[in-house]
Protein backbone atom coordinates (compact mmCIF):
# COMPACT_ATOMS: atom_id res chain seq x y z
CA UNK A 1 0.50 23.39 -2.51
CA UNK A 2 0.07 19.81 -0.93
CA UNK A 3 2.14 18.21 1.72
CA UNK A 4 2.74 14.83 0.72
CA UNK A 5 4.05 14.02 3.67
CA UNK A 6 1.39 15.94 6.36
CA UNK A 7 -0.38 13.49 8.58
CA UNK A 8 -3.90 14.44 8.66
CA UNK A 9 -5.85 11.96 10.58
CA UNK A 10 -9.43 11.88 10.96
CA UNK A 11 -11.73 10.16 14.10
CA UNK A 12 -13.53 8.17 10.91
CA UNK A 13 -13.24 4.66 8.60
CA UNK A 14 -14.31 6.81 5.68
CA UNK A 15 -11.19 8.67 3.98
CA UNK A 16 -12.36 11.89 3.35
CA UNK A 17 -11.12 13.54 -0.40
CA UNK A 18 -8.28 15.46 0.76
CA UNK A 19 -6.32 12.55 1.48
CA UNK A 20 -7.46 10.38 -1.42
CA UNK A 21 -5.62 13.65 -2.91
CA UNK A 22 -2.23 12.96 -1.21
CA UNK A 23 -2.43 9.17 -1.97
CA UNK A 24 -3.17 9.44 -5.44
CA UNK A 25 -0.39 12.01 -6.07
CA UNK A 26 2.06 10.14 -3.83
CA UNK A 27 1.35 6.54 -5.42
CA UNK A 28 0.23 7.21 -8.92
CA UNK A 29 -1.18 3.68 -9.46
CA UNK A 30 -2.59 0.92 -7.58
CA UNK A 31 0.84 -0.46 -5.25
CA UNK A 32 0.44 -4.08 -5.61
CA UNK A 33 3.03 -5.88 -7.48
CA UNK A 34 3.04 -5.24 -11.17
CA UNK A 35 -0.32 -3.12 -11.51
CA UNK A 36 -0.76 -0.17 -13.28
CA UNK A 37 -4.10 1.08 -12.90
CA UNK A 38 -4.14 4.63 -12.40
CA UNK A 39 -4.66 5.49 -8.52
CA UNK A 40 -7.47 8.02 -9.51
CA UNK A 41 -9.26 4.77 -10.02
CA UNK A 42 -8.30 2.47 -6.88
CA UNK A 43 -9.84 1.99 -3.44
CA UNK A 44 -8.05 3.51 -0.48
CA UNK A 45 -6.83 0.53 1.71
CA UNK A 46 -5.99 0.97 5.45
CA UNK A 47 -3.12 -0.93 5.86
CA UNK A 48 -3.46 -1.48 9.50
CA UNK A 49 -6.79 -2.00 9.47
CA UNK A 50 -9.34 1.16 11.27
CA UNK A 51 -10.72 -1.50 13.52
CA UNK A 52 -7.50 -2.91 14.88
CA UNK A 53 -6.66 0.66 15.47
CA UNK A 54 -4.95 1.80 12.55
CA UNK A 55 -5.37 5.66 12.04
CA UNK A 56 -7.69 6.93 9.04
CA UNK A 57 -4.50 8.86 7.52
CA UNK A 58 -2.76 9.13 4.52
CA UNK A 59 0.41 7.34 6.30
CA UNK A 60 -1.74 4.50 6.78
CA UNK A 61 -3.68 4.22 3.48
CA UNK A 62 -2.40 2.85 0.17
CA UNK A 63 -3.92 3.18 -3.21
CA UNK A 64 -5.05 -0.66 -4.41
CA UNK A 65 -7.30 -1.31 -7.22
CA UNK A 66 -10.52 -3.48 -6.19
CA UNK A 67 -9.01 -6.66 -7.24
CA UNK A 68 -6.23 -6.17 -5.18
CA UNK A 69 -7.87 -4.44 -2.46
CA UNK A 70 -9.51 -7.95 -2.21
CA UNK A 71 -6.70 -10.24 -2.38
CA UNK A 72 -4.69 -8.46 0.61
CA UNK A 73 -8.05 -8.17 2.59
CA UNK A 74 -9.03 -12.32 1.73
CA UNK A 75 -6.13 -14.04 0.81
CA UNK A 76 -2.74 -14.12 2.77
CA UNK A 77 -0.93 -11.21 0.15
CA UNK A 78 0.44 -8.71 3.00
CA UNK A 79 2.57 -5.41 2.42
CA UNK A 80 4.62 -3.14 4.85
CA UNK A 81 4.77 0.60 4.28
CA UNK A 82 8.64 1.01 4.31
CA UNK A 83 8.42 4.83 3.87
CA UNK A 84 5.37 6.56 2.33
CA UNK A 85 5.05 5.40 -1.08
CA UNK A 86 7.47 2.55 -0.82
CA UNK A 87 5.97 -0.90 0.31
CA UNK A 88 7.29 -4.59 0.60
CA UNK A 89 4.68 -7.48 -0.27
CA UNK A 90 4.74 -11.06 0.44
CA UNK A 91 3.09 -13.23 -1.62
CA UNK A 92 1.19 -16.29 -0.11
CA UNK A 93 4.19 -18.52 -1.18
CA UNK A 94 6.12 -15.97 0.53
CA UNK A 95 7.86 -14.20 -2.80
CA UNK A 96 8.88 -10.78 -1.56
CA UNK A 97 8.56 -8.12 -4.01
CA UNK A 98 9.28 -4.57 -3.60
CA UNK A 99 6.92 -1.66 -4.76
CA UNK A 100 7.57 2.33 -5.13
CA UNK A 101 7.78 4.72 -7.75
CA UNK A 102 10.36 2.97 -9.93
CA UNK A 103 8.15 -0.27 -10.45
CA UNK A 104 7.73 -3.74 -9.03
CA UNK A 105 11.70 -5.29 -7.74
CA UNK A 106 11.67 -8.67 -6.41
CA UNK A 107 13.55 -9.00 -3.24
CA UNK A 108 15.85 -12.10 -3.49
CA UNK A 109 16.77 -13.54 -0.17
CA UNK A 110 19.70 -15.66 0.09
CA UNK A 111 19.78 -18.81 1.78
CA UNK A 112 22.79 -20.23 3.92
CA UNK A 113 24.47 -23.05 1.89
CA UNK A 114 23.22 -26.72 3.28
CA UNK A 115 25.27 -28.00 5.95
């Protein structure tokens, strides 16, 4: 049986295959907005990045497929993990979209009426 939730980090930038296991089964496809390709065939993206210090762990890695492994790392698309599995992206024109197991949710924020 796998622990979804165990925290298994590792000294290393390269994720080793037990936790590509974990992501895979906890995200199912690649987490940016709208995709669906499988997560068996997405990178593994370090959301805090392993060089800034961010921990080479399955509660820091998200499954994204190349393309968008490429737009978060060089473009301005950003995501927070809200709980594993669940993440919040902003968009470079600062949409806000929810992502988790149910699908892709835009968040609407609501302004205060002009004064």
């Amino acid at each position: 049986m796998i622990d979804l939730a165990d925290h298994l980090p590792v000294g290393s930038y390269e994720i080793p295959d037990r936790h590509r296991t974990r992501v895979i089964l906890r995200d199912h496809t690649c987490r940016f907005p709208h995709c669906t390709r499988p997560a068996t065939r997405c990178d593994l993206d370090h959301t805090r990045p392993h060089g800034e210090g961010g921990p080479t762990c399955p509660c820091n890695e998200v499954a994204l497929c190349r393309r968008h492994h490429r737009a978060k790392t060089h473009s301005t698309w950003r995501y927070d993990i809200v709980m594993p599995g669940s993440y919040v992206w902003t968009s470079p024109t600062g949409h806000r979209f929810r992502v988790d197991h149910r699908g892709t949710h835009p968040i609407r924020t609501t302004h205060p009426p002009d004064e």
